[in-house]
Structures are given as structure tokens and as C-alpha cells.
C-alpha atoms as a PDB file:
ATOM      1  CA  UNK A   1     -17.749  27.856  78.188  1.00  0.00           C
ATOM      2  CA  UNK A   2     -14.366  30.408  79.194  1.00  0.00           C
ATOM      3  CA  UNK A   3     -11.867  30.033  76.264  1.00  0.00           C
ATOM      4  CA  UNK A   4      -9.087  28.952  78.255  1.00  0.00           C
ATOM      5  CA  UNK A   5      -6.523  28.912  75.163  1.00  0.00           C
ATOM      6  CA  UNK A   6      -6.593  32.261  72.729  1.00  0.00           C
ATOM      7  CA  UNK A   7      -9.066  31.508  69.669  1.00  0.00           C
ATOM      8  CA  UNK A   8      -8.447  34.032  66.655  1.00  0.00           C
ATOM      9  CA  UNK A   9     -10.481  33.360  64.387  1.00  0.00           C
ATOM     10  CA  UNK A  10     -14.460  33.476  64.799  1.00  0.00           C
ATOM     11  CA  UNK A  11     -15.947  29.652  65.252  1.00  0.00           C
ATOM     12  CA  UNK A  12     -19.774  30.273  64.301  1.00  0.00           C
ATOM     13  CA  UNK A  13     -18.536  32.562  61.006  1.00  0.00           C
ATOM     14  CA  UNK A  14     -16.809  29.447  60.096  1.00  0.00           C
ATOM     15  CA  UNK A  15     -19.275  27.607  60.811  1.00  0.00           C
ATOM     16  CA  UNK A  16     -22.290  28.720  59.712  1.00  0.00           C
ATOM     17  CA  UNK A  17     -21.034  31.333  57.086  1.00  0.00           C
ATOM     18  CA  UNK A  18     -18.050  29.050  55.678  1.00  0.00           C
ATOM     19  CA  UNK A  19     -15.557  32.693  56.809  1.00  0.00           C
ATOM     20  CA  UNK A  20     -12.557  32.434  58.271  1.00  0.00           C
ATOM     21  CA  UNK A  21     -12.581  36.071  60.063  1.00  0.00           C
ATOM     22  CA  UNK A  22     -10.339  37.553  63.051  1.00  0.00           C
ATOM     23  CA  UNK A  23     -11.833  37.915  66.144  1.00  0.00           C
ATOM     24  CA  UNK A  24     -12.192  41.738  67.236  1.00  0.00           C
ATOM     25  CA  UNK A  25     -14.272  43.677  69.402  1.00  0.00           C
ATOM     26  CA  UNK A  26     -17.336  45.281  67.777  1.00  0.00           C
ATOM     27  CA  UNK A  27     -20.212  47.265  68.671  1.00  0.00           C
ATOM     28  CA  UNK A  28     -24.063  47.057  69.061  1.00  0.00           C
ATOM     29  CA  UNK A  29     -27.235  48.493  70.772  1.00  0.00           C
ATOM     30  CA  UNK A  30     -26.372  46.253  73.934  1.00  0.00           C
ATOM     31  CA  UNK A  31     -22.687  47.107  74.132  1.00  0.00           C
ATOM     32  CA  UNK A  32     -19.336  45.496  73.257  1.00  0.00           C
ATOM     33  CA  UNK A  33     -19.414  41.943  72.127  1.00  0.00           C
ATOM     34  CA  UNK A  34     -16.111  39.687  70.727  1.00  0.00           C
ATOM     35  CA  UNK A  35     -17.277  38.355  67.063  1.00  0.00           C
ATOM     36  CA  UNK A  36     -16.274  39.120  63.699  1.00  0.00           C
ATOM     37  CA  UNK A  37     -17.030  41.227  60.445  1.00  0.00           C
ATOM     38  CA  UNK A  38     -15.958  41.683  56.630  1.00  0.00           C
ATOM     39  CA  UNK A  39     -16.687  44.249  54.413  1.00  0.00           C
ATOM     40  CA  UNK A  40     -20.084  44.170  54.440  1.00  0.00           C
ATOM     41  CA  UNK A  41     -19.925  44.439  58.092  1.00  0.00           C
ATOM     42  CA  UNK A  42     -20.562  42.253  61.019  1.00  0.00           C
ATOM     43  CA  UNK A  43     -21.146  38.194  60.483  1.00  0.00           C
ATOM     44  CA  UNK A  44     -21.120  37.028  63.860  1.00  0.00           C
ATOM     45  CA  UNK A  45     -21.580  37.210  67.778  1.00  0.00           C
ATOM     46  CA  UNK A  46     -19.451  35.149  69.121  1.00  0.00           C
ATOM     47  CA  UNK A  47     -18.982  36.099  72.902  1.00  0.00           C
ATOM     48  CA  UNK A  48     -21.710  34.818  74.934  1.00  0.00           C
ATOM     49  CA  UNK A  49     -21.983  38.238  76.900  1.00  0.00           C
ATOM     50  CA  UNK A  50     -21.822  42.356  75.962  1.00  0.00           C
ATOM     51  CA  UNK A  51     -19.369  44.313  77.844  1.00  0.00           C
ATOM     52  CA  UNK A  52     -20.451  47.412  79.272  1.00  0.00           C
ATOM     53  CA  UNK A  53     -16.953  48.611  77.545  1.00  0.00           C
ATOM     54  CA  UNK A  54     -14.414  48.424  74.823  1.00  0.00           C
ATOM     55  CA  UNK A  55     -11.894  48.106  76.764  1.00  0.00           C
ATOM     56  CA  UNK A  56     -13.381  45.332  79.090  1.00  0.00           C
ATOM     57  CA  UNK A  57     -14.323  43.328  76.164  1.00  0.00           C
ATOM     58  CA  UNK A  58     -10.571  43.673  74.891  1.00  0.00           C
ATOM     59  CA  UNK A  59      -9.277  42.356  78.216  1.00  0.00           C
ATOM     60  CA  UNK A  60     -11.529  39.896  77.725  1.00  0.00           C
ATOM     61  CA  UNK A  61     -10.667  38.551  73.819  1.00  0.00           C
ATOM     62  CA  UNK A  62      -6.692  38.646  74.952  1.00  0.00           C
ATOM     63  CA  UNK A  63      -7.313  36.875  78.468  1.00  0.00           C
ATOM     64  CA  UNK A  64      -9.171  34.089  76.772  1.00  0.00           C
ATOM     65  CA  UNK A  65     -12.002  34.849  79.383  1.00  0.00           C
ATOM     66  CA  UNK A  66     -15.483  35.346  77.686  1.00  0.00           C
ATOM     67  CA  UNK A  67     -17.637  32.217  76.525  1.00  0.00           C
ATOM     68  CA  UNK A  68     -17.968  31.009  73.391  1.00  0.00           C
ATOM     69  CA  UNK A  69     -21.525  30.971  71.864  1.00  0.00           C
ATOM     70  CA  UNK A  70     -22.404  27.373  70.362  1.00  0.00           C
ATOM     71  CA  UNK A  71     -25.481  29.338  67.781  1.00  0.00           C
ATOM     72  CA  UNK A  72     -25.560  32.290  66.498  1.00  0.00           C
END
């Protein structure tokens, strides 16, 4: 599912970890991925796909184009 309006804050950390966290690109083995961290670091994955760059995956969080996972 696109995210056709601009979500900020990250749906399965509220969800599932009760944390209301900013969305922001992060990092992993697989590539770029919109989710969110704290100071302990990451909590969730919330884009459905890894971009193959940072910048891509920013494009991405401010177009409201990437899909939402429903699970972590």
C-alpha cells in the first residue's frame, strides 16, 4: 500500500512497541529502508522495500511513495 498522504511518525513502532518515533531513513545489510530508531537504535522497518540508495529512499519518505508494512 503507497502512502499517498505524508506519515511521520512510524505505525508498527507504535504499534507493536507502544513508540511514537519519526520516520527517517536508516541503514541495513540489504540497503536503505524508511522506519524508525531511538537510542538504543533501530525499532522498526517500516517501508515495505530497501532502496538501493539514501537518497532514493529520501525521495521516497517525502513523496509519500513507498508501502507501508502491516508486520514487522
Amino acid at each position: 500500500m503507497l502512502n499517498s498522504t505524508t506519515v511521520s511518525t512510524g505505525m508498527l513502532a507504535a504499534e507493536y512497541a507502544g513508540l511514537s518515533l519519526p520516520l527517517q531513513v536508516l541503514r541495513s545489510g540489504k540497503g536503505f529502508y524508511i522506519g524508525t530508531e531511538n537510542e538504543t537504535g533501530p525499532v522498526s522497518r517500516e517501508s515495505v522495500e530497501y532502496f538501493t540508495t539514501a537518497e532514493r529512499a529520501e525521495r521516497a519518505l517525502e513523496k509519500g511513495t513507498w508501502s507501508q508494512r502491516q508486520q514487522p
